[in-house]
PDB file of N, CA and C in Angstrom:
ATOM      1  N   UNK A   1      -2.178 -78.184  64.496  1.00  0.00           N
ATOM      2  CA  UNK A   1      -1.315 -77.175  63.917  1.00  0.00           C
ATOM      3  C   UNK A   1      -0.902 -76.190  64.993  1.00  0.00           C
ATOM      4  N   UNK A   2       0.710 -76.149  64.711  1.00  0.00           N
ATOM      5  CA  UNK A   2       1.301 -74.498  66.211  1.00  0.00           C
ATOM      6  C   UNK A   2       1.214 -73.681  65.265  1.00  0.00           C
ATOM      7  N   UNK A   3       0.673 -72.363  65.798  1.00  0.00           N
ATOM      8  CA  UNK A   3       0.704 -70.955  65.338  1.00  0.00           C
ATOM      9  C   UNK A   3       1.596 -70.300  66.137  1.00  0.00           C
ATOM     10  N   UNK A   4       2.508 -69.633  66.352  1.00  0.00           N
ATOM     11  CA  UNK A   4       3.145 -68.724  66.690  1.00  0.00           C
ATOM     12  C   UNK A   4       2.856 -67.419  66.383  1.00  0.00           C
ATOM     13  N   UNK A   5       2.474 -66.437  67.503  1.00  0.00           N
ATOM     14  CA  UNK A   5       1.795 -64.870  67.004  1.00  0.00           C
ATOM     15  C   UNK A   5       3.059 -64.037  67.690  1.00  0.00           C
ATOM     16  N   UNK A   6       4.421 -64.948  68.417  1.00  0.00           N
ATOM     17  CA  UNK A   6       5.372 -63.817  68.758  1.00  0.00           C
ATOM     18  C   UNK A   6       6.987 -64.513  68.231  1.00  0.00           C
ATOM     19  N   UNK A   7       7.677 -63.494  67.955  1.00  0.00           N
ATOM     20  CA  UNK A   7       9.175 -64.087  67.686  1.00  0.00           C
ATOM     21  C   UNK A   7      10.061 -63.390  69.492  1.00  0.00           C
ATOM     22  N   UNK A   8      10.909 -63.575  70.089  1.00  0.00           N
ATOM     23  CA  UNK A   8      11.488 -63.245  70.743  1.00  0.00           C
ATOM     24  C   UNK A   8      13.344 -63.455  71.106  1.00  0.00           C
ATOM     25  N   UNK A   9      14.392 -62.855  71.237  1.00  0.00           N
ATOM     26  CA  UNK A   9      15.208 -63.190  71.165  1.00  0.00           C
ATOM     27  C   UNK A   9      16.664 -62.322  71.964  1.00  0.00           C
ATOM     28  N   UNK A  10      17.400 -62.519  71.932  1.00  0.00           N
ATOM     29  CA  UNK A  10      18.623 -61.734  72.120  1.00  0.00           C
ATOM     30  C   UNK A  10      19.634 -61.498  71.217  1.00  0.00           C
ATOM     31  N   UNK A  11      20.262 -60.162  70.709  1.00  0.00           N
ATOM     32  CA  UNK A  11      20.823 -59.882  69.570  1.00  0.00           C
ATOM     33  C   UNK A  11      22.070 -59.744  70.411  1.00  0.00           C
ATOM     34  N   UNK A  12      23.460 -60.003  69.986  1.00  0.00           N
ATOM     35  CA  UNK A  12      24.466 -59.711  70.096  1.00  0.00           C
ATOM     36  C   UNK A  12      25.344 -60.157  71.890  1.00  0.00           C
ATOM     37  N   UNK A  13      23.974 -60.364  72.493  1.00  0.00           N
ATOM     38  CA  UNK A  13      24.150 -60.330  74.283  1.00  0.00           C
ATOM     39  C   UNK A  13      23.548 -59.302  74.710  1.00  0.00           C
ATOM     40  N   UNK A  14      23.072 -58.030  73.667  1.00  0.00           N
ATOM     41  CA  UNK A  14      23.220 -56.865  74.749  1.00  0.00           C
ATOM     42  C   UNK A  14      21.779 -56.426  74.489  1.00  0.00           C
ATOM     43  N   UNK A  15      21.081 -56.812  72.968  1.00  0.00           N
ATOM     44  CA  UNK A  15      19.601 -56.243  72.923  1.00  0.00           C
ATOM     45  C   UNK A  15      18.753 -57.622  72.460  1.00  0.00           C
ATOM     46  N   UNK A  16      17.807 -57.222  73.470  1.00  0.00           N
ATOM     47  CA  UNK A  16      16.426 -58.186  73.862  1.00  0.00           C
ATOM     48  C   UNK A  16      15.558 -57.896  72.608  1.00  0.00           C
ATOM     49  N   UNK A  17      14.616 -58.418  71.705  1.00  0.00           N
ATOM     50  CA  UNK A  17      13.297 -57.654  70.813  1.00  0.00           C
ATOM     51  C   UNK A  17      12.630 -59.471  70.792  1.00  0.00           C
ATOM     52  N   UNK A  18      11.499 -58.697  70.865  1.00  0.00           N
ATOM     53  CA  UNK A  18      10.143 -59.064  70.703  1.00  0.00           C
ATOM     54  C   UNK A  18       9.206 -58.506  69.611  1.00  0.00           C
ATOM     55  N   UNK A  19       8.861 -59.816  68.808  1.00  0.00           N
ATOM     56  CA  UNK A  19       8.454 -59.288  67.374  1.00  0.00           C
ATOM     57  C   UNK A  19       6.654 -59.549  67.619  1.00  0.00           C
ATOM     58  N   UNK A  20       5.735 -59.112  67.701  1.00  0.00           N
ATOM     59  CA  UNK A  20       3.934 -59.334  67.868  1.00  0.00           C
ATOM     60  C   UNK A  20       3.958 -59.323  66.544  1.00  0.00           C
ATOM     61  N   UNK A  21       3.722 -60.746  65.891  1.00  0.00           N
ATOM     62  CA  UNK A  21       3.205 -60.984  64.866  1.00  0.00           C
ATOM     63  C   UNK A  21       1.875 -60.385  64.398  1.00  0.00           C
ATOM     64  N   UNK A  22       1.204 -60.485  65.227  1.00  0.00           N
ATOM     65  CA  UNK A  22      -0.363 -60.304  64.715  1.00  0.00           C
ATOM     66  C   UNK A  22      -0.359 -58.591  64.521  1.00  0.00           C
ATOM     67  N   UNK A  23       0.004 -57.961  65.384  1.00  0.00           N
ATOM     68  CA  UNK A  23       0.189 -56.713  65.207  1.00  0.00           C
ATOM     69  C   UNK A  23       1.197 -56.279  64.678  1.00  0.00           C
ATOM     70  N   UNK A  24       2.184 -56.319  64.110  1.00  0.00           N
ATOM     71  CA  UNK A  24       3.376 -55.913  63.710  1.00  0.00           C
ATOM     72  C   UNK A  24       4.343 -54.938  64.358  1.00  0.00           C
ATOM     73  N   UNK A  25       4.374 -55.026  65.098  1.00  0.00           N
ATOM     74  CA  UNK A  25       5.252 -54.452  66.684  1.00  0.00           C
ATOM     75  C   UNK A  25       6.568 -55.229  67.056  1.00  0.00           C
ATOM     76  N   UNK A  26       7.473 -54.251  66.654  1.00  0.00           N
ATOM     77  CA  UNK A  26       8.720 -54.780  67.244  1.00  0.00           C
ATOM     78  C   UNK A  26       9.384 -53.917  68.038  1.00  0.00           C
ATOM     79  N   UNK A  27       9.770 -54.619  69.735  1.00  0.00           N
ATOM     80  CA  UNK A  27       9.973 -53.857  70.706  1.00  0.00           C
ATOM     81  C   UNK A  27      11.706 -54.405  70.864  1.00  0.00           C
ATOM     82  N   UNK A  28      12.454 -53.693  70.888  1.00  0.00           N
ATOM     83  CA  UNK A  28      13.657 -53.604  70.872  1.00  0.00           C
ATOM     84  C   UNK A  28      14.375 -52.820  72.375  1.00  0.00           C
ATOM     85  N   UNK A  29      15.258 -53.887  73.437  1.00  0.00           N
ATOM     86  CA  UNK A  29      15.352 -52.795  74.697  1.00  0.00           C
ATOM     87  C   UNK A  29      16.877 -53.344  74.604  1.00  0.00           C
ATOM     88  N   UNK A  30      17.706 -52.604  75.491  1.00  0.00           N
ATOM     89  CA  UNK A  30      18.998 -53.555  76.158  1.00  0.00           C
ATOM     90  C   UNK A  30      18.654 -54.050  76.757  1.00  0.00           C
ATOM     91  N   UNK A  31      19.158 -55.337  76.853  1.00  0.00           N
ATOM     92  CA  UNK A  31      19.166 -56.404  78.153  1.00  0.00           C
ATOM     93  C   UNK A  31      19.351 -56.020  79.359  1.00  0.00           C
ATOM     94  N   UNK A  32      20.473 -54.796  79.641  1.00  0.00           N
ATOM     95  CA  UNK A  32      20.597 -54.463  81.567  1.00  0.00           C
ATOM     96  C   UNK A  32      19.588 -53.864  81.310  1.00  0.00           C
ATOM     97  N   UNK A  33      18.450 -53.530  80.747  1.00  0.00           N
ATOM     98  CA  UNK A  33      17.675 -52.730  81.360  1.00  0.00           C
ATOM     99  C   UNK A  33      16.212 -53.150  80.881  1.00  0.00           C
ATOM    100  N   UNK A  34      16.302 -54.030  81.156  1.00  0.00           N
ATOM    101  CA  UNK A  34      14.521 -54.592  80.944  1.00  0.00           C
ATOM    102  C   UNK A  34      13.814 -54.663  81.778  1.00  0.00           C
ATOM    103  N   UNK A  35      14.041 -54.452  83.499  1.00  0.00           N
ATOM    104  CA  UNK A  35      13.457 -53.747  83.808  1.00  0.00           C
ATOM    105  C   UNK A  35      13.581 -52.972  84.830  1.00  0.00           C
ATOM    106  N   UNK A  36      14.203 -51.913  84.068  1.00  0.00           N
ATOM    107  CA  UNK A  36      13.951 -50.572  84.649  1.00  0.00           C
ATOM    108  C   UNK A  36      12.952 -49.678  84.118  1.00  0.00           C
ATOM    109  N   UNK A  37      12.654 -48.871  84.971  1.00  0.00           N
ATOM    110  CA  UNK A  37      11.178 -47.973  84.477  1.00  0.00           C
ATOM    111  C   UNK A  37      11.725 -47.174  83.030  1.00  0.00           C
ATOM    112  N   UNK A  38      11.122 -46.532  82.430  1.00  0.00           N
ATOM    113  CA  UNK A  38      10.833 -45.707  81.600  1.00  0.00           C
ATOM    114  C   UNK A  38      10.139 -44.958  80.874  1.00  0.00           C
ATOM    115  N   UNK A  39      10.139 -43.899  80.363  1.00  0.00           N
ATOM    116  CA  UNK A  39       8.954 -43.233  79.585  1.00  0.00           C
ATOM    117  C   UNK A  39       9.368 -43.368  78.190  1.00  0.00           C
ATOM    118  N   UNK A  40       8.695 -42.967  77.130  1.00  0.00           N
ATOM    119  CA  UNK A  40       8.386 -43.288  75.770  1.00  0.00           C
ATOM    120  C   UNK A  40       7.922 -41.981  75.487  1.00  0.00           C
ATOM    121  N   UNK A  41       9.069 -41.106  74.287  1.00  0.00           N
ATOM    122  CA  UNK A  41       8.677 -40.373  73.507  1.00  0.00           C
ATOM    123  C   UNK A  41       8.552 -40.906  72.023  1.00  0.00           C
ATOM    124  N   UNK A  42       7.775 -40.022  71.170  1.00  0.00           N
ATOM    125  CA  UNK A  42       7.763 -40.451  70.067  1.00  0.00           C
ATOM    126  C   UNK A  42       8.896 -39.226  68.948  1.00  0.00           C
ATOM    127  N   UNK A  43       9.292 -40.417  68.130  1.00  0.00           N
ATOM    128  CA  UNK A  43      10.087 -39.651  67.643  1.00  0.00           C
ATOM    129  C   UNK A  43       9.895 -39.036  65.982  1.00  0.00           C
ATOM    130  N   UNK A  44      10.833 -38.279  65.165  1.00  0.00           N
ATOM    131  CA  UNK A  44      10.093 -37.567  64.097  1.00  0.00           C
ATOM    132  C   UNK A  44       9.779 -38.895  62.851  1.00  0.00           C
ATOM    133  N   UNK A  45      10.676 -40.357  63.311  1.00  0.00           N
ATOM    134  CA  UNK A  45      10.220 -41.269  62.622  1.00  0.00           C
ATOM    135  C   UNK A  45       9.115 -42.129  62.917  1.00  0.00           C
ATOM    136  N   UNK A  46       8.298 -41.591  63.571  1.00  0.00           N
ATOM    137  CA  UNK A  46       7.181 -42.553  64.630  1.00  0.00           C
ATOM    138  C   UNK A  46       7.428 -43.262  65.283  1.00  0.00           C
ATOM    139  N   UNK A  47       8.720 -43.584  65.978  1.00  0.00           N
ATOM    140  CA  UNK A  47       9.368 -44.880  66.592  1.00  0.00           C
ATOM    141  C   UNK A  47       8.788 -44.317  68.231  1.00  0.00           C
ATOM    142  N   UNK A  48       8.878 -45.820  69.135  1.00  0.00           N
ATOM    143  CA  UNK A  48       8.598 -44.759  70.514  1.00  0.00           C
ATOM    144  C   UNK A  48       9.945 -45.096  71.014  1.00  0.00           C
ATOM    145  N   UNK A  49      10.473 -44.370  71.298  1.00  0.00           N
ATOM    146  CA  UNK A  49      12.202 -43.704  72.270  1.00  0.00           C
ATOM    147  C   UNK A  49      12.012 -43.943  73.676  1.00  0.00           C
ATOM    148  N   UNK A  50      12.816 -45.518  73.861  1.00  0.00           N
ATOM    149  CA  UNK A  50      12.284 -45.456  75.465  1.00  0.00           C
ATOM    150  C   UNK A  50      13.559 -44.680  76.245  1.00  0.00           C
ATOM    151  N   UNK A  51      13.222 -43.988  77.702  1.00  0.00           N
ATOM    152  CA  UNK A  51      14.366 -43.815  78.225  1.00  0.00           C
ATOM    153  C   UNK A  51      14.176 -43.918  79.799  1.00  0.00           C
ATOM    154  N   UNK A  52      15.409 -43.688  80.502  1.00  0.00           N
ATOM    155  CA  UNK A  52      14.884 -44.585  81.311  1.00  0.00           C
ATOM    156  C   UNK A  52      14.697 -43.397  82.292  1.00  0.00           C
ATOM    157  N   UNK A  53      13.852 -43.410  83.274  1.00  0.00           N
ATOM    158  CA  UNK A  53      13.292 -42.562  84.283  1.00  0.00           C
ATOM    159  C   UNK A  53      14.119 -41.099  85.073  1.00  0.00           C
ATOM    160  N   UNK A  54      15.240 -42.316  85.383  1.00  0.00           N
ATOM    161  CA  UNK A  54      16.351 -42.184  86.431  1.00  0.00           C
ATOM    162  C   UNK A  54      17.175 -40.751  85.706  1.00  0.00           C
ATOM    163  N   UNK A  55      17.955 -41.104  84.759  1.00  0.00           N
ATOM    164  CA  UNK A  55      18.999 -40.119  83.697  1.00  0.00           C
ATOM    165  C   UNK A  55      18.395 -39.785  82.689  1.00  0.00           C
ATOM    166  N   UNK A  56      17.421 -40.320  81.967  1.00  0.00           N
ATOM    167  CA  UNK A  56      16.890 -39.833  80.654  1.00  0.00           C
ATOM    168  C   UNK A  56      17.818 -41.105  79.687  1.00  0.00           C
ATOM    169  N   UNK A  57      18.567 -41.729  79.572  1.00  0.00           N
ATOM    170  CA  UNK A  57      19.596 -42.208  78.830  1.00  0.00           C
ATOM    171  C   UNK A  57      18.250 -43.118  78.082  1.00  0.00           C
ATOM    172  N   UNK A  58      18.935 -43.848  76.199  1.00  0.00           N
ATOM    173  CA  UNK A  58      17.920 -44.229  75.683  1.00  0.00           C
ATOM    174  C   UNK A  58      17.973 -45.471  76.096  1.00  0.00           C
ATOM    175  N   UNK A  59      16.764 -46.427  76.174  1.00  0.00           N
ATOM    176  CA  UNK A  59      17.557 -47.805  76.374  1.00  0.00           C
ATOM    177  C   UNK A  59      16.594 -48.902  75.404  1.00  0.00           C
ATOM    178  N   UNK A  60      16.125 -48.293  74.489  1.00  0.00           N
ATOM    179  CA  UNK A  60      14.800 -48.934  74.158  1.00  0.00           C
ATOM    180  C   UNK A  60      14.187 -48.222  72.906  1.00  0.00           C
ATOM    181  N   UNK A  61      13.634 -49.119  71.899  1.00  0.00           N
ATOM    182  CA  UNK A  61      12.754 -48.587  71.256  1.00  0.00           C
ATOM    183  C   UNK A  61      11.518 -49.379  70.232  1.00  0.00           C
ATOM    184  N   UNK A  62      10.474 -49.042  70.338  1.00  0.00           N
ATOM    185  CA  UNK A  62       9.191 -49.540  69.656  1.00  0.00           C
ATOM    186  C   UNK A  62       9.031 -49.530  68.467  1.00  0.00           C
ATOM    187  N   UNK A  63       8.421 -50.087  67.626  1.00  0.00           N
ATOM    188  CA  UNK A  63       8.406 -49.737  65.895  1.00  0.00           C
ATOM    189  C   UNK A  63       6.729 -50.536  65.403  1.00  0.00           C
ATOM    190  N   UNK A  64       5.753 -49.529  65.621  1.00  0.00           N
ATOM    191  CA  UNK A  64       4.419 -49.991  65.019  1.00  0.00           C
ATOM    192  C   UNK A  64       4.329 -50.395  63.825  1.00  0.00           C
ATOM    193  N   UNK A  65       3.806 -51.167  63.119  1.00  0.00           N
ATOM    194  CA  UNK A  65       4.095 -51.713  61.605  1.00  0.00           C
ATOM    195  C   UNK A  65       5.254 -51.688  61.239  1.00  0.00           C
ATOM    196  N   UNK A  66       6.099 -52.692  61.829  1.00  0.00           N
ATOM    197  CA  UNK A  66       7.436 -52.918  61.240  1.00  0.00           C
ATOM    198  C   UNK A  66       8.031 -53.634  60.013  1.00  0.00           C
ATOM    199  N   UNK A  67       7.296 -54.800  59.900  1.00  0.00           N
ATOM    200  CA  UNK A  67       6.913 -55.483  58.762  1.00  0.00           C
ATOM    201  C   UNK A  67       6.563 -54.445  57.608  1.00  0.00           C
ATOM    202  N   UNK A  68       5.513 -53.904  57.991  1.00  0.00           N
ATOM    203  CA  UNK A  68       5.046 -52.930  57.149  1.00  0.00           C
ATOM    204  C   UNK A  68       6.270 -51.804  56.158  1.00  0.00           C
ATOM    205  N   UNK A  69       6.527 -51.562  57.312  1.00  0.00           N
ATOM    206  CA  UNK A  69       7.725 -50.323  56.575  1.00  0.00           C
ATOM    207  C   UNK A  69       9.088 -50.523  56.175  1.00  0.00           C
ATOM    208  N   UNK A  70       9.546 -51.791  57.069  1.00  0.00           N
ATOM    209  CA  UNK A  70      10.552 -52.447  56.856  1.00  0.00           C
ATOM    210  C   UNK A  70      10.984 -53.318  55.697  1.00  0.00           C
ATOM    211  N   UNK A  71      10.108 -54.387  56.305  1.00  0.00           N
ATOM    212  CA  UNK A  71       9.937 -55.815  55.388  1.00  0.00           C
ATOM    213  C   UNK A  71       9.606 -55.483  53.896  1.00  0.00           C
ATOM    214  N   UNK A  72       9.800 -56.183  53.504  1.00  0.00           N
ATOM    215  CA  UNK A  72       9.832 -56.810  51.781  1.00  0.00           C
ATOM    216  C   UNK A  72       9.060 -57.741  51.213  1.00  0.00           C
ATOM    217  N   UNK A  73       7.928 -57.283  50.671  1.00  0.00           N
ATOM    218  CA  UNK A  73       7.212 -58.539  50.283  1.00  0.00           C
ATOM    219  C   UNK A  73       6.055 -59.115  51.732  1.00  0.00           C
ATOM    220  N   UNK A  74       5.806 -60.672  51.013  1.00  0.00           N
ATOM    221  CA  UNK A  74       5.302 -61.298  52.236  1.00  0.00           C
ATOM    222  C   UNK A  74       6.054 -61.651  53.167  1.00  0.00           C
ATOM    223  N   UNK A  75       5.654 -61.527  54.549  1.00  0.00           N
ATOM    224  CA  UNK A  75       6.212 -61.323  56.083  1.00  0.00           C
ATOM    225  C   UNK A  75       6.779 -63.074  55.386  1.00  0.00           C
ATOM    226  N   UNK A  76       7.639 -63.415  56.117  1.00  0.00           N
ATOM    227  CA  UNK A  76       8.095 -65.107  56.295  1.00  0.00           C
ATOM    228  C   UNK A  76       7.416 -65.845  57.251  1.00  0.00           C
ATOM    229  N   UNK A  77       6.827 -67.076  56.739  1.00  0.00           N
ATOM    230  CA  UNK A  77       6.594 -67.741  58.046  1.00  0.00           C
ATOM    231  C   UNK A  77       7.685 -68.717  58.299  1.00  0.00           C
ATOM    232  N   UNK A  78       9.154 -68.924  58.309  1.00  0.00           N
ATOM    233  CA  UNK A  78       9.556 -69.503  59.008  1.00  0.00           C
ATOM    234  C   UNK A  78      10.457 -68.104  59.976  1.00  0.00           C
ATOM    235  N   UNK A  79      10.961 -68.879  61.241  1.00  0.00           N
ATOM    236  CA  UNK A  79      11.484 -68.129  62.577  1.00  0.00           C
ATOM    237  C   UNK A  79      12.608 -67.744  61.827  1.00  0.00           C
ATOM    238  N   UNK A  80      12.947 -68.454  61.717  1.00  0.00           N
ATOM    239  CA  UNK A  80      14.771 -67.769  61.039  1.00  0.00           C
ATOM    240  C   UNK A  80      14.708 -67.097  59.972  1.00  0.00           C
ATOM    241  N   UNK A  81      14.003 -67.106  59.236  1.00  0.00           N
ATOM    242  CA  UNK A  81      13.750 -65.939  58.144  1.00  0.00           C
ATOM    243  C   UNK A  81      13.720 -64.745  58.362  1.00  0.00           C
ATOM    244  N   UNK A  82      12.722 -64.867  59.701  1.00  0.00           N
ATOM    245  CA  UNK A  82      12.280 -63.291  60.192  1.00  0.00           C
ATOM    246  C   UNK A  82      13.420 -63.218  61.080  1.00  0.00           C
ATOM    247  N   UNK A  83      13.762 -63.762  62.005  1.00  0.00           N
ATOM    248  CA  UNK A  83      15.114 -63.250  62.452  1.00  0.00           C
ATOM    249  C   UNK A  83      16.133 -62.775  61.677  1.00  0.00           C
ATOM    250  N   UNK A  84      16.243 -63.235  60.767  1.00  0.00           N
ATOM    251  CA  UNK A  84      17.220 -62.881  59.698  1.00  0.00           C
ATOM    252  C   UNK A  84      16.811 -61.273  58.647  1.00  0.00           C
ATOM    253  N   UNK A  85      15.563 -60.811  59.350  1.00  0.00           N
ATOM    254  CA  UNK A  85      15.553 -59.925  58.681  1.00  0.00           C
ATOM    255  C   UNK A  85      15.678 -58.255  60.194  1.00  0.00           C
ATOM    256  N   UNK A  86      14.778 -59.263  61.004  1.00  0.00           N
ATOM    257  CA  UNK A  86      15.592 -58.612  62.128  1.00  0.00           C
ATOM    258  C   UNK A  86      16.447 -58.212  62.726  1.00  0.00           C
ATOM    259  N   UNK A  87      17.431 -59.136  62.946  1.00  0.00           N
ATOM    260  CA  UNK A  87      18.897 -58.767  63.796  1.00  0.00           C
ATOM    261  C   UNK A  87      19.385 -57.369  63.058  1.00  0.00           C
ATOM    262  N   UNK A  88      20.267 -57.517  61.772  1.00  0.00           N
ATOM    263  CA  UNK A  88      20.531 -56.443  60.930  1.00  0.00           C
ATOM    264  C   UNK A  88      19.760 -55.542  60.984  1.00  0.00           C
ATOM    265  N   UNK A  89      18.261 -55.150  61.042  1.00  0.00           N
ATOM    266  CA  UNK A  89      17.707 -53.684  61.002  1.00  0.00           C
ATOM    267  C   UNK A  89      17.962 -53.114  62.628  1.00  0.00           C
ATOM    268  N   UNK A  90      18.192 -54.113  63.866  1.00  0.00           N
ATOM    269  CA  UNK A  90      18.255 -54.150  64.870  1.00  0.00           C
ATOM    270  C   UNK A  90      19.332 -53.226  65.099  1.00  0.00           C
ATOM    271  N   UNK A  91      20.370 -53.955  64.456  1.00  0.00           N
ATOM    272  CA  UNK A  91      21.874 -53.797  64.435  1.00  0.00           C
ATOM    273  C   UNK A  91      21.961 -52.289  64.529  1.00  0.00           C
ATOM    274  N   UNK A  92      21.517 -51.785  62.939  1.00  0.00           N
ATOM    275  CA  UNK A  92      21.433 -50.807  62.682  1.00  0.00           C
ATOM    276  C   UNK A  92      21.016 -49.492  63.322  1.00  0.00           C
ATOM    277  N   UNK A  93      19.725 -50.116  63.957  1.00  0.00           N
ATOM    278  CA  UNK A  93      19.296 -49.050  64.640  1.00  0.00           C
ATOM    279  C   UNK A  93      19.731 -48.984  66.152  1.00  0.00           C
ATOM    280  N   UNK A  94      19.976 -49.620  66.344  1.00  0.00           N
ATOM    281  CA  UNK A  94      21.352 -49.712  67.536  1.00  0.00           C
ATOM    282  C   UNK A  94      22.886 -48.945  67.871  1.00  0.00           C
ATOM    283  N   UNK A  95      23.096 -48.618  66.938  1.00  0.00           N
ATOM    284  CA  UNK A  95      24.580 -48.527  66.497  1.00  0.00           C
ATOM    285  C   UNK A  95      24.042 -47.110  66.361  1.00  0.00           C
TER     286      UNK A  95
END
């Protein structure tokens, strides 16, 4: 039997996220900037706000129990399910 404990992907061309199944962590960055340095504030929604060293500009952001606060029900175990619930909150919080 495969277990899969991560989802990973590219939304649109421009944002990268990585979903930690086991922990429920979804890390959301732009693509030009994956890796450039940054620090992480937290914000008044608990999210962590990455930005990047250099300008401060945002380029990134964390979401601890995402499933949790997000999701609906039981998490999906197929990939495209959960992508499908991803991209759109992605979107959103992107925009």
């Amino acid at each position: 039997m495969v277990q899969d404990d991560a989802l990973e992907g590219i939304i649109d061309h421009s944002w990268w996220f990585h979903y930690d199944m086991t922990r429920d962590v979804l890390y959301l960055r732009l693509t030009q900037h994956l890796n450039t340095e940054t620090s992480a504030e937290e914000t008044p929604d608990g999210f962590l706000l990455l930005r990047t060293t250099h300008d401060d500009a945002p380029v990134g952001i964390t979401v601890v129990n995402w499933w949790k606060r997000f999701g609906s029900g039981k998490r999906p175990d197929s990939i495209a399910e959960l992508e499908k619930q991803i991209e759109p909150w992605a979107r959103k919080v992107a925009a």
